[in-house]
PDB file of N, CA and C in Angstrom:
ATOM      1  N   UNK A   1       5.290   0.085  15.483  1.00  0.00           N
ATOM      2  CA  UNK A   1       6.438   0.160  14.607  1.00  0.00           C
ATOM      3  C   UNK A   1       6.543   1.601  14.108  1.00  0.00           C
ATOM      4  N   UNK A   2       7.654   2.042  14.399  1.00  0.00           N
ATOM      5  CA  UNK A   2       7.733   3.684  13.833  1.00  0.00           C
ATOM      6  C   UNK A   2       8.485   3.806  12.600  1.00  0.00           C
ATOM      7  N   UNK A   3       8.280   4.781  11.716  1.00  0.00           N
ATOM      8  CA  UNK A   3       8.615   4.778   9.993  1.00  0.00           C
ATOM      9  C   UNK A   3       9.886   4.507   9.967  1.00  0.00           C
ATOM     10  N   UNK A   4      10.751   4.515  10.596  1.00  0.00           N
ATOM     11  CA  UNK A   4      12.307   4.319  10.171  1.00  0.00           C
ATOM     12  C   UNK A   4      12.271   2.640  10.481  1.00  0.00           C
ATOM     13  N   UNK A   5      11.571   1.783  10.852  1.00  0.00           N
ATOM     14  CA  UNK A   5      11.508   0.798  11.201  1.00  0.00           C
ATOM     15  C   UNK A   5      10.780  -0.069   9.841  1.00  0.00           C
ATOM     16  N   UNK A   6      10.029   0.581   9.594  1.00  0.00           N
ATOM     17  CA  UNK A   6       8.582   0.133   8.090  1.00  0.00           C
ATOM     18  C   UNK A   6       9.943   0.503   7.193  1.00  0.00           C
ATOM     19  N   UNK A   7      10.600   1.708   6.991  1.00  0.00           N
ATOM     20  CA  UNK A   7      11.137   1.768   5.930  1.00  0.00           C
ATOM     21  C   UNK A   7      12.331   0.490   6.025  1.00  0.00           C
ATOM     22  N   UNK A   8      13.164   0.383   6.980  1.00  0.00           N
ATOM     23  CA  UNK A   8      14.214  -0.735   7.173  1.00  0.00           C
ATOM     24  C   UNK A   8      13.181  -2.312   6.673  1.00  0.00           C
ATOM     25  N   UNK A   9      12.076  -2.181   7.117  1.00  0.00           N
ATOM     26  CA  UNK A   9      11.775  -3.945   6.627  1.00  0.00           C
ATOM     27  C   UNK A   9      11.095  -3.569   5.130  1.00  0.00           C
ATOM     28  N   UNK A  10      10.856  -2.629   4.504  1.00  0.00           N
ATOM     29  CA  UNK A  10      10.421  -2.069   3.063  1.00  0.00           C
ATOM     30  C   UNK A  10      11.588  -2.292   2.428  1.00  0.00           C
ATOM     31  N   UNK A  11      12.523  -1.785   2.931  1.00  0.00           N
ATOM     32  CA  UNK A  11      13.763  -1.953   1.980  1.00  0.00           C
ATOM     33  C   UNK A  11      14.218  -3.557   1.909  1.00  0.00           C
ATOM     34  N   UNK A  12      13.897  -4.019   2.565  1.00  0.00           N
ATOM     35  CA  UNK A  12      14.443  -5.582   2.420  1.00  0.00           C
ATOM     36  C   UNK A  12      13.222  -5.867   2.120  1.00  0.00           C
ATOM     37  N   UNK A  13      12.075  -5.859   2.129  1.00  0.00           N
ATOM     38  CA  UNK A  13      11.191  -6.933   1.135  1.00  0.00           C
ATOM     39  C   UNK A  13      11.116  -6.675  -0.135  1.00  0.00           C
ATOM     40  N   UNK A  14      11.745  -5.599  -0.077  1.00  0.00           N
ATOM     41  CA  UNK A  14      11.804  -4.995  -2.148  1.00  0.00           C
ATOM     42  C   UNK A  14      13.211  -5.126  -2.515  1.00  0.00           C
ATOM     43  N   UNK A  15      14.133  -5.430  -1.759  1.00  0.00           N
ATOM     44  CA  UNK A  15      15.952  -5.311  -2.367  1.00  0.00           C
ATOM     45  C   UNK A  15      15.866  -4.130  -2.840  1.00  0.00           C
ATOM     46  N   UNK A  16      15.692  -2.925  -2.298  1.00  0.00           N
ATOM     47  CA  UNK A  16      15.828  -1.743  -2.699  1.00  0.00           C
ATOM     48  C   UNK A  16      16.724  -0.794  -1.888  1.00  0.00           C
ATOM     49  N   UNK A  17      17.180   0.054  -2.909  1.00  0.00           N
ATOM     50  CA  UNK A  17      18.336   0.683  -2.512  1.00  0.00           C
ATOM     51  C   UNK A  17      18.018   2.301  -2.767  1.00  0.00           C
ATOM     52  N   UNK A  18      16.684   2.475  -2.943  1.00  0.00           N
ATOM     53  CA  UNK A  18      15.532   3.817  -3.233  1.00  0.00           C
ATOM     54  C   UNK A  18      16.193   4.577  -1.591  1.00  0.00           C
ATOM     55  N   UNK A  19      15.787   5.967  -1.755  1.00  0.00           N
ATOM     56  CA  UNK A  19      15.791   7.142  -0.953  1.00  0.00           C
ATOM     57  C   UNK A  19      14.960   7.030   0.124  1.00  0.00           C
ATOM     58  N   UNK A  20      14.999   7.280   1.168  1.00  0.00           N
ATOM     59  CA  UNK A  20      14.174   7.180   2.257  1.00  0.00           C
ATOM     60  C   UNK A  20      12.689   7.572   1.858  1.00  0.00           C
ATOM     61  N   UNK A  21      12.904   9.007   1.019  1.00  0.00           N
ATOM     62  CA  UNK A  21      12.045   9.546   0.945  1.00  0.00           C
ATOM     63  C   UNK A  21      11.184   9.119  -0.199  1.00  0.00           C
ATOM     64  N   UNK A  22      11.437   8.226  -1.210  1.00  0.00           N
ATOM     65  CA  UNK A  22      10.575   7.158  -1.623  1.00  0.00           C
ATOM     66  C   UNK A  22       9.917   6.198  -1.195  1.00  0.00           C
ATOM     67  N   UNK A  23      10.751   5.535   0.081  1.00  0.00           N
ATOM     68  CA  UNK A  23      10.079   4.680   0.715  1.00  0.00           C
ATOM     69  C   UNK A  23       8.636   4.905   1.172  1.00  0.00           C
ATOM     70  N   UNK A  24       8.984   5.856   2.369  1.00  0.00           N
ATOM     71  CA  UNK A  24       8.334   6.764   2.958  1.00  0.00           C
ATOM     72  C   UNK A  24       6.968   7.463   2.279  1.00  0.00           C
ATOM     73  N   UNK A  25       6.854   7.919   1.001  1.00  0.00           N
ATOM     74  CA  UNK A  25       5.766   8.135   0.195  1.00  0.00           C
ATOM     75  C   UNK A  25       5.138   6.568   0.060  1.00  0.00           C
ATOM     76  N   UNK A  26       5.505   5.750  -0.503  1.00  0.00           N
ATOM     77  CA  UNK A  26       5.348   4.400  -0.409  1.00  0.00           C
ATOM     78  C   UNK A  26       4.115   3.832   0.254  1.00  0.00           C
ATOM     79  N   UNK A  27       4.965   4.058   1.465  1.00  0.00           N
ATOM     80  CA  UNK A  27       4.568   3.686   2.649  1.00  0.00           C
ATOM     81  C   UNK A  27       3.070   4.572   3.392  1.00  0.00           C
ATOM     82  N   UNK A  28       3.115   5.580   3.072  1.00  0.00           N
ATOM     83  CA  UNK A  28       2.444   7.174   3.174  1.00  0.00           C
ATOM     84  C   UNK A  28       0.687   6.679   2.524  1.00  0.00           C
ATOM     85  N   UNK A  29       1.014   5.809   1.029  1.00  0.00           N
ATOM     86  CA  UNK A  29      -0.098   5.849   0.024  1.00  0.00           C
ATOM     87  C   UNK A  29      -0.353   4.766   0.726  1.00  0.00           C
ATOM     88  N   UNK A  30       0.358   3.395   0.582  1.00  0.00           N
ATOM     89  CA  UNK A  30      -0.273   2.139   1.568  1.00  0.00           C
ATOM     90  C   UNK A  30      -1.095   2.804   2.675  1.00  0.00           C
ATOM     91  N   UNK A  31      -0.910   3.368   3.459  1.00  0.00           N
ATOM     92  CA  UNK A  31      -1.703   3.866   4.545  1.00  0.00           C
ATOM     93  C   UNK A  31      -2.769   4.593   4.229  1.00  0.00           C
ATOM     94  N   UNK A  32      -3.008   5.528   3.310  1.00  0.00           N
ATOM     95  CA  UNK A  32      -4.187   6.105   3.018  1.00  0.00           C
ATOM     96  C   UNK A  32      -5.195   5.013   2.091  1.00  0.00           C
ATOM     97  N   UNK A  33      -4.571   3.923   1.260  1.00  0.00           N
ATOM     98  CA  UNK A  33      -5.418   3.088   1.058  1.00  0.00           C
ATOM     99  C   UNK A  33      -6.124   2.684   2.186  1.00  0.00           C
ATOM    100  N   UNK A  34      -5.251   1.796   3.012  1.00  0.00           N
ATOM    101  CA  UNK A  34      -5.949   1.102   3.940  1.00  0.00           C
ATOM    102  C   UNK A  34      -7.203   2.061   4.780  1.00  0.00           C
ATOM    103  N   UNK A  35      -6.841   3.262   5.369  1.00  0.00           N
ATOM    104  CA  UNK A  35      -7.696   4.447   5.789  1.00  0.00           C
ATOM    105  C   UNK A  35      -9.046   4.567   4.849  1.00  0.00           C
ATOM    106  N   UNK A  36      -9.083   4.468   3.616  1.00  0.00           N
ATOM    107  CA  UNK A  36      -9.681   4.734   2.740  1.00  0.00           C
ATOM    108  C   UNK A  36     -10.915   3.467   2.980  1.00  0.00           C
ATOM    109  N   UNK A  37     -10.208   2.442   3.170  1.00  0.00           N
ATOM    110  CA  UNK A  37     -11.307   1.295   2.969  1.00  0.00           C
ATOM    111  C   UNK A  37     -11.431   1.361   4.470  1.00  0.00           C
ATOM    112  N   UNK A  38     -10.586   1.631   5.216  1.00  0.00           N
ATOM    113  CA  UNK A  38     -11.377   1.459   6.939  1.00  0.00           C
ATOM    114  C   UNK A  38     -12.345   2.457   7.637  1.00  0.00           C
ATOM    115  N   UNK A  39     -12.484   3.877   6.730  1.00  0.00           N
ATOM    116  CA  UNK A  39     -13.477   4.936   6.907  1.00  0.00           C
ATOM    117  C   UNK A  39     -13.822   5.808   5.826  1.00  0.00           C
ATOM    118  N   UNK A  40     -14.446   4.959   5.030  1.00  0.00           N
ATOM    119  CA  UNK A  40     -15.059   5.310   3.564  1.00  0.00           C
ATOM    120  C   UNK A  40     -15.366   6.769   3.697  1.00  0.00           C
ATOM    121  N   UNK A  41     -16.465   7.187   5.017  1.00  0.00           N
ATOM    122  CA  UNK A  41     -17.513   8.057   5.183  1.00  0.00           C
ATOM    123  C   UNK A  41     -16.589   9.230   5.797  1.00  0.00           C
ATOM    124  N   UNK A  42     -14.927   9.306   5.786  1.00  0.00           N
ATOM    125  CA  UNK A  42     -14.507  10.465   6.708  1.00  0.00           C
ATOM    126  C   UNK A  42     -14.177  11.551   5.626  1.00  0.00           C
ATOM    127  N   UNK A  43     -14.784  12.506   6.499  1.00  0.00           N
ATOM    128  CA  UNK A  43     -14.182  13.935   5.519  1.00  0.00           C
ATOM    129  C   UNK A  43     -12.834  13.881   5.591  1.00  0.00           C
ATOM    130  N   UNK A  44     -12.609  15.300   4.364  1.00  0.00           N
ATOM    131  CA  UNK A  44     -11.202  15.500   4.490  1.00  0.00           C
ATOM    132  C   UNK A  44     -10.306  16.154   5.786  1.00  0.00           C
ATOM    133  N   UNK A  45     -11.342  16.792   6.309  1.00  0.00           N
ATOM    134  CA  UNK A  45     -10.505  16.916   7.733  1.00  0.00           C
ATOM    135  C   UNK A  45     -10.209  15.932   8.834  1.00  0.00           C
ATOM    136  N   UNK A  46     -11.503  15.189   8.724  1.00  0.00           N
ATOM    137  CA  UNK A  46     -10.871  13.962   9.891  1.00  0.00           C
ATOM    138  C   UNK A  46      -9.972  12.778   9.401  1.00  0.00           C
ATOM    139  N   UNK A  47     -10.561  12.712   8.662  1.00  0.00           N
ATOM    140  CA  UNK A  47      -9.137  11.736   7.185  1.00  0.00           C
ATOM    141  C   UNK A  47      -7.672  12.329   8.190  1.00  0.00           C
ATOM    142  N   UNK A  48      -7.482  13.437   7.635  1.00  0.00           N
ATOM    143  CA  UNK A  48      -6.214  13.681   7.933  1.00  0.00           C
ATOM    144  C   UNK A  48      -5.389  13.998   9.938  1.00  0.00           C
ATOM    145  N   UNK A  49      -6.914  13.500  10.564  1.00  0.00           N
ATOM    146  CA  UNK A  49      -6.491  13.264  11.506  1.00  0.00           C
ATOM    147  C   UNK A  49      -5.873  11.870  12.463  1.00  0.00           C
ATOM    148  N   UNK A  50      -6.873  10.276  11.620  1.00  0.00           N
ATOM    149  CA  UNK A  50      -6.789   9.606  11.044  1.00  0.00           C
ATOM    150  C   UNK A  50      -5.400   8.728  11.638  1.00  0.00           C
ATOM    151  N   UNK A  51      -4.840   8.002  12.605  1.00  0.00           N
ATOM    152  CA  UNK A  51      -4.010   7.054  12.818  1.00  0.00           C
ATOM    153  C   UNK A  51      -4.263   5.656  11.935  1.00  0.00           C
ATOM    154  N   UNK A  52      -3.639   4.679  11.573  1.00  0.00           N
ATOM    155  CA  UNK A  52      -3.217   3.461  11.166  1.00  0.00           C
ATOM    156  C   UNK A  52      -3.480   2.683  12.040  1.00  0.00           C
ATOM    157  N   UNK A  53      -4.201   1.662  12.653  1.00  0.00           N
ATOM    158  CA  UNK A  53      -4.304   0.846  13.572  1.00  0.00           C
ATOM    159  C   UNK A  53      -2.812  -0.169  13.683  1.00  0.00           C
ATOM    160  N   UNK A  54      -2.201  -0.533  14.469  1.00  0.00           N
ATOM    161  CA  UNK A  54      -1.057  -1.235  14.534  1.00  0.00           C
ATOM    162  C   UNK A  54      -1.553  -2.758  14.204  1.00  0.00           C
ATOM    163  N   UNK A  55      -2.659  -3.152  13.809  1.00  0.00           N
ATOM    164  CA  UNK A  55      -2.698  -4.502  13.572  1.00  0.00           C
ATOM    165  C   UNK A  55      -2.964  -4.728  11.644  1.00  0.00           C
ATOM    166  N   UNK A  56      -2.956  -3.760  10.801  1.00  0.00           N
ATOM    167  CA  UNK A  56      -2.830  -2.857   9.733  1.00  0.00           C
ATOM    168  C   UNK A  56      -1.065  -2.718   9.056  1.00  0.00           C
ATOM    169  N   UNK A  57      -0.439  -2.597   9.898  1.00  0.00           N
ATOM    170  CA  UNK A  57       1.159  -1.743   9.914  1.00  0.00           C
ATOM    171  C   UNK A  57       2.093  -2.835   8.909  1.00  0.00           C
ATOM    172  N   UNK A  58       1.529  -4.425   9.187  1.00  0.00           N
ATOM    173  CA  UNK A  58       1.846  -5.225   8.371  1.00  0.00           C
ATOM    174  C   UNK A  58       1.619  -5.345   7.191  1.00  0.00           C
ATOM    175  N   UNK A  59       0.668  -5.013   6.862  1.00  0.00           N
ATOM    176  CA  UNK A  59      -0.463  -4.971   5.613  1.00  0.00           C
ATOM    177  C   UNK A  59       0.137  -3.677   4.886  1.00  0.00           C
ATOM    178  N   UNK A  60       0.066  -2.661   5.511  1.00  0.00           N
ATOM    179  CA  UNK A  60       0.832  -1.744   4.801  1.00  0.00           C
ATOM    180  C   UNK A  60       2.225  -1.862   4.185  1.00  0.00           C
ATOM    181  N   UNK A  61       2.824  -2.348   4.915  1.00  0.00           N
ATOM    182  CA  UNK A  61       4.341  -2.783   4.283  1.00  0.00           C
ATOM    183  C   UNK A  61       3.969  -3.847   2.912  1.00  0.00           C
ATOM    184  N   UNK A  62       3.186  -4.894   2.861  1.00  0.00           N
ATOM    185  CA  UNK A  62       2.767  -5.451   1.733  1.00  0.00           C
ATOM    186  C   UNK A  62       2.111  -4.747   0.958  1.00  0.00           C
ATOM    187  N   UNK A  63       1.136  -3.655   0.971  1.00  0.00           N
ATOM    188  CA  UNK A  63       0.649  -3.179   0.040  1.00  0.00           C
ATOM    189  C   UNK A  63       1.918  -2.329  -0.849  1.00  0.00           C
ATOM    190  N   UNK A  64       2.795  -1.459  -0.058  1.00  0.00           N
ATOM    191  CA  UNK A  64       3.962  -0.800  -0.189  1.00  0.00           C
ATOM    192  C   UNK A  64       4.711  -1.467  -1.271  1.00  0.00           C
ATOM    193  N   UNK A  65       4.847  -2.393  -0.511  1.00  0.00           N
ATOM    194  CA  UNK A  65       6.064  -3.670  -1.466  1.00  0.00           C
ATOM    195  C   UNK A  65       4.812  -3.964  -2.937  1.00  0.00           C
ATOM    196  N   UNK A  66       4.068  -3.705  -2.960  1.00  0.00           N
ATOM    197  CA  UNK A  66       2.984  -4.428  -3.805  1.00  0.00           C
ATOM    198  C   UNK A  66       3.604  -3.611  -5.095  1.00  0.00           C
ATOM    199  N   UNK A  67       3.026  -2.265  -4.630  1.00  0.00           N
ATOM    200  CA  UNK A  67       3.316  -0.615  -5.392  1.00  0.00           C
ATOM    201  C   UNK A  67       4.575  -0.626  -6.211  1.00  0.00           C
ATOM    202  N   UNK A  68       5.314  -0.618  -5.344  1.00  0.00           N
ATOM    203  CA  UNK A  68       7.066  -0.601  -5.440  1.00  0.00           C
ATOM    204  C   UNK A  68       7.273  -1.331  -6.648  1.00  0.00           C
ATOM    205  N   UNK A  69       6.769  -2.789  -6.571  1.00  0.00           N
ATOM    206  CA  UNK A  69       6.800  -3.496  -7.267  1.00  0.00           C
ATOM    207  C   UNK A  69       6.334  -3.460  -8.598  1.00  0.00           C
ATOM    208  N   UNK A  70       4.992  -2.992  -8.698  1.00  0.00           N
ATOM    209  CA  UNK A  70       4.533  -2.929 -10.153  1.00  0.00           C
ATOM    210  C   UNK A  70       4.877  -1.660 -10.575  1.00  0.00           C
ATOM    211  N   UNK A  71       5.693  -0.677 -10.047  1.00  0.00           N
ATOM    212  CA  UNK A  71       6.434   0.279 -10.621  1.00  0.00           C
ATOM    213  C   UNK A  71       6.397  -0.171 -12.105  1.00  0.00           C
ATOM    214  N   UNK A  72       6.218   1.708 -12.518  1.00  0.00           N
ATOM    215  CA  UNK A  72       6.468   1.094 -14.167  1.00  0.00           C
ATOM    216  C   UNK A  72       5.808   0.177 -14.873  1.00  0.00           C
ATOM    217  N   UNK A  73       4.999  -0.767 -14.863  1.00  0.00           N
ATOM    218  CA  UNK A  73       4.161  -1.617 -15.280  1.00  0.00           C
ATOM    219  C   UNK A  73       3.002  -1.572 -14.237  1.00  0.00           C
ATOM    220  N   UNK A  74       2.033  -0.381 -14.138  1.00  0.00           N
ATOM    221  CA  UNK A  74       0.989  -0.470 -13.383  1.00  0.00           C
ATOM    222  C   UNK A  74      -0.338  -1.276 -14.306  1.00  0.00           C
ATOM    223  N   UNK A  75      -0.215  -0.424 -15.389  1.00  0.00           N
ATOM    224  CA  UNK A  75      -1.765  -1.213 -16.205  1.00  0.00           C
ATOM    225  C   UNK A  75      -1.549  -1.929 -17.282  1.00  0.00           C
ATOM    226  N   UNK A  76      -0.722  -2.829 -16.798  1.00  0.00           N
ATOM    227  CA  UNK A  76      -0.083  -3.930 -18.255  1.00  0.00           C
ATOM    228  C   UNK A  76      -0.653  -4.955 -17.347  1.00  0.00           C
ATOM    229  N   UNK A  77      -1.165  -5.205 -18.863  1.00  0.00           N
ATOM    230  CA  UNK A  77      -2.375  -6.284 -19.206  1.00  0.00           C
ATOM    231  C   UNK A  77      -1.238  -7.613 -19.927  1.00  0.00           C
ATOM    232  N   UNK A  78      -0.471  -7.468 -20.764  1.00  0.00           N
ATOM    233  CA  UNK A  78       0.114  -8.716 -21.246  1.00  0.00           C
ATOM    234  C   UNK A  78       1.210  -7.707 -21.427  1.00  0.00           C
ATOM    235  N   UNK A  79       2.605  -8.861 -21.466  1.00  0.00           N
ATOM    236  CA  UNK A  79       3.977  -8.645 -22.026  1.00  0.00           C
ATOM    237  C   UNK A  79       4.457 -10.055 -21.779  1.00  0.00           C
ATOM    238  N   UNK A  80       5.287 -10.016 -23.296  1.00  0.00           N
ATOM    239  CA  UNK A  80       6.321 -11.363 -23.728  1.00  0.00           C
ATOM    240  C   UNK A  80       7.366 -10.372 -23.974  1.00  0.00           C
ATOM    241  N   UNK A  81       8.466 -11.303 -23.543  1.00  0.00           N
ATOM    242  CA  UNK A  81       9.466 -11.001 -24.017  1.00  0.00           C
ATOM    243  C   UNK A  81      10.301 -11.834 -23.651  1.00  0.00           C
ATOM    244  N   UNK A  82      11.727 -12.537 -24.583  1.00  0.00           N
ATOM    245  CA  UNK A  82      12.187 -13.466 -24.277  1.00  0.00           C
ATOM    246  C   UNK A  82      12.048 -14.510 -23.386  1.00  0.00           C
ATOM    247  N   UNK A  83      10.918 -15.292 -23.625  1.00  0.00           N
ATOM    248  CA  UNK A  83      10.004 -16.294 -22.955  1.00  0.00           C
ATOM    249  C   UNK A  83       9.747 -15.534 -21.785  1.00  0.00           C
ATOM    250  N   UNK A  84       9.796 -14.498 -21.392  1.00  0.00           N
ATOM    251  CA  UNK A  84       9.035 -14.422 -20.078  1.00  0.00           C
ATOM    252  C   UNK A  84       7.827 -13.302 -19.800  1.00  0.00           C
ATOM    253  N   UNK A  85       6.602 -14.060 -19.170  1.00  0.00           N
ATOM    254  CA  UNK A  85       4.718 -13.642 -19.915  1.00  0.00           C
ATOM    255  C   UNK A  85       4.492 -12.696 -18.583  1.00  0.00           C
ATOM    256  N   UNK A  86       4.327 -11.526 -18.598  1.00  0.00           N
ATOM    257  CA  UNK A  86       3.542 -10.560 -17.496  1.00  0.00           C
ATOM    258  C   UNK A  86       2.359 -10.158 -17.725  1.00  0.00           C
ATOM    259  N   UNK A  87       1.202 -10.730 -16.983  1.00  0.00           N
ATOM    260  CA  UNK A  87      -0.371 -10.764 -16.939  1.00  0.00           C
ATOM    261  C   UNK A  87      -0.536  -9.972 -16.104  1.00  0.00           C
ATOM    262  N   UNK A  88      -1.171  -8.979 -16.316  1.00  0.00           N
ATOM    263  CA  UNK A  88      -1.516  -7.982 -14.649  1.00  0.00           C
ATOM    264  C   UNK A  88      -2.958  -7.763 -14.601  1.00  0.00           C
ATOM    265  N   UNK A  89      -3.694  -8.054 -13.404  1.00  0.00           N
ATOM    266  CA  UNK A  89      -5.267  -8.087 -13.752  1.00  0.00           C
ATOM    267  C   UNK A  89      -5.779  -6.748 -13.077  1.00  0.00           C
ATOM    268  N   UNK A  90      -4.523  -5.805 -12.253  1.00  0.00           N
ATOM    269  CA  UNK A  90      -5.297  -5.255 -11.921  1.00  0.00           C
ATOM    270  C   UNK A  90      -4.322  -3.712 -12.206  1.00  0.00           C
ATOM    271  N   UNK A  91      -4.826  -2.603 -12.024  1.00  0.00           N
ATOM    272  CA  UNK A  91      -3.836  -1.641 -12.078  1.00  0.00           C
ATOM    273  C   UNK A  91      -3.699  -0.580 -11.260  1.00  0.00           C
ATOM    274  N   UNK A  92      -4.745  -1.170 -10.177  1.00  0.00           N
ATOM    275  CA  UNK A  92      -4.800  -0.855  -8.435  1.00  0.00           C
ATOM    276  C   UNK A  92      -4.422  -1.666  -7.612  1.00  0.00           C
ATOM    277  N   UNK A  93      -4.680  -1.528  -5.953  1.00  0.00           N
ATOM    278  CA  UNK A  93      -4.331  -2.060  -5.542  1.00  0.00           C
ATOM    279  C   UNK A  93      -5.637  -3.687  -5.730  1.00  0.00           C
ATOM    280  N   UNK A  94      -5.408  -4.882  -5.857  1.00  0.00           N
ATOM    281  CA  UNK A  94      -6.158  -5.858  -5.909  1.00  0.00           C
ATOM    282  C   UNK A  94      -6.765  -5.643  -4.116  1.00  0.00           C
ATOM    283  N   UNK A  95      -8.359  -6.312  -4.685  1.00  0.00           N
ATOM    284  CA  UNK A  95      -9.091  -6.440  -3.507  1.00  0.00           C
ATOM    285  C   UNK A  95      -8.290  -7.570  -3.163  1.00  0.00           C
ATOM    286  N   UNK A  96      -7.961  -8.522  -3.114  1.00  0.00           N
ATOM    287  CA  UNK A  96      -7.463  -9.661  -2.206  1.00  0.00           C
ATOM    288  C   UNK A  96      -6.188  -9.175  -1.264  1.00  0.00           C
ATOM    289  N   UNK A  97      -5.810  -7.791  -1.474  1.00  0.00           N
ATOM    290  CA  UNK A  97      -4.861  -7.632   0.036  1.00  0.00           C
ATOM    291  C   UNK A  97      -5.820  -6.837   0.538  1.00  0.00           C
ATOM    292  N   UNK A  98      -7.096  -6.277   0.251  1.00  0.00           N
ATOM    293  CA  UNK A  98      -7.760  -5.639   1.242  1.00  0.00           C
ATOM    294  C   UNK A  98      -9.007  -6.344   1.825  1.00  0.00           C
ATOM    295  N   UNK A  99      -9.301  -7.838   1.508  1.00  0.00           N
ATOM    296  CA  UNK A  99     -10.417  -9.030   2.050  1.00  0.00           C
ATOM    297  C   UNK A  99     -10.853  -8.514   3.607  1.00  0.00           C
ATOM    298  N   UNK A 100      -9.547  -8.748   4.280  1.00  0.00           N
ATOM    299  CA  UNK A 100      -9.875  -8.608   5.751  1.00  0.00           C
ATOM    300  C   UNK A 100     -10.158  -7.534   6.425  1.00  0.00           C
ATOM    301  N   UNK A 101     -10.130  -6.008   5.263  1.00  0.00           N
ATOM    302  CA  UNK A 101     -10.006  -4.787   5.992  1.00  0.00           C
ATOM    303  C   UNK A 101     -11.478  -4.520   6.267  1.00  0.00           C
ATOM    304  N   UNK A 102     -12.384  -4.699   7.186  1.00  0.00           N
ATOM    305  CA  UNK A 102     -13.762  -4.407   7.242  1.00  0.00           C
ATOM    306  C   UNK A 102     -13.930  -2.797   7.155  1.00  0.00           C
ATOM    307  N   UNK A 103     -14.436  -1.731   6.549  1.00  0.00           N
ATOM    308  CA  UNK A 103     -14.967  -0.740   7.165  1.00  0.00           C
ATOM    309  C   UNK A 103     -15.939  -1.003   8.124  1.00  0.00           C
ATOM    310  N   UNK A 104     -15.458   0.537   9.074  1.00  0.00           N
ATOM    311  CA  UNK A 104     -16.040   0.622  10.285  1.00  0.00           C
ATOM    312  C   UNK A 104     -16.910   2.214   9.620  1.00  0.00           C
ATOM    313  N   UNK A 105     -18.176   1.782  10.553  1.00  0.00           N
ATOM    314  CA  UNK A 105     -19.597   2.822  10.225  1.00  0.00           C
ATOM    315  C   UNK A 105     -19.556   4.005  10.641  1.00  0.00           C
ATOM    316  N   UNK A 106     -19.042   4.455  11.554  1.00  0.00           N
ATOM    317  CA  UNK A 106     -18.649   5.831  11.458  1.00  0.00           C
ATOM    318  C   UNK A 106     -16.801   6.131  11.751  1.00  0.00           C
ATOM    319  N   UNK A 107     -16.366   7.353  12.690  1.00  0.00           N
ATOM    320  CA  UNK A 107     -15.120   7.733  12.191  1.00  0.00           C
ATOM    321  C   UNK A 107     -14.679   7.877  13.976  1.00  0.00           C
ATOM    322  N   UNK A 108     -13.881   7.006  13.845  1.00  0.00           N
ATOM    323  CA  UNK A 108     -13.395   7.333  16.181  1.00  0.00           C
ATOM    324  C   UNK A 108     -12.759   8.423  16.024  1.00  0.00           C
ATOM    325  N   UNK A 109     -13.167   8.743  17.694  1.00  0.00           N
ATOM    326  CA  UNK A 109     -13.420  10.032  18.113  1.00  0.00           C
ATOM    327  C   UNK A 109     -12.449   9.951  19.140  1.00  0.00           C
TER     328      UNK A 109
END
């Protein structure tokens, strides 16, 4: 899936009407999360050499949409307001969208 494609299904899982180039950052950080937990041990140079595995590309669009979403309310813990209660437990990304991401022990070559 190539970025003009992630951004077209980003924009419809968020009803957003944001700049490409929001998306696109979005989309940018989802991916270095996932990188992050799939090669703990890579320097900053190979980091940035670093592809997305295509079985990942999904996951990223949910983490994306995750972000997008708690816009503005990242580390809110409680809010009421006219009956309606926002609990947020986390003010990262939650381990339960990253369960399945195993790190791998060293960095492909």
């Amino acid at each position: 899936m190539d970025n003009e494609e992630k951004v077209t299904q980003l924009r419809i899982m968020t009803e957003s009407d944001e700049h490409e180039s929001v998306l696109l950052s979005y989309l940018e950080d989802a991916k270095h999360v996932l990188l992050n937990r799939l090669y703990p041990d890579a320097t900053d140079e190979e980091f940035s050499e670093l592809t997305l595995p295509v079985k990942f590309e999904r996951k990223q669009l949910r983490i994306a949409a995750w972000m997008m979403n708690k816009r503005g309310a990242e580390g809110e813990i409680q809010h009421i307001e006219n009956g309606v209660h926002r609990n947020y437990k986390y003010a990262d990304i939650p381990l339960e969208m990253l369960y399945d991401v195993m790190p791998f022990v060293g960095i492909p070559r």
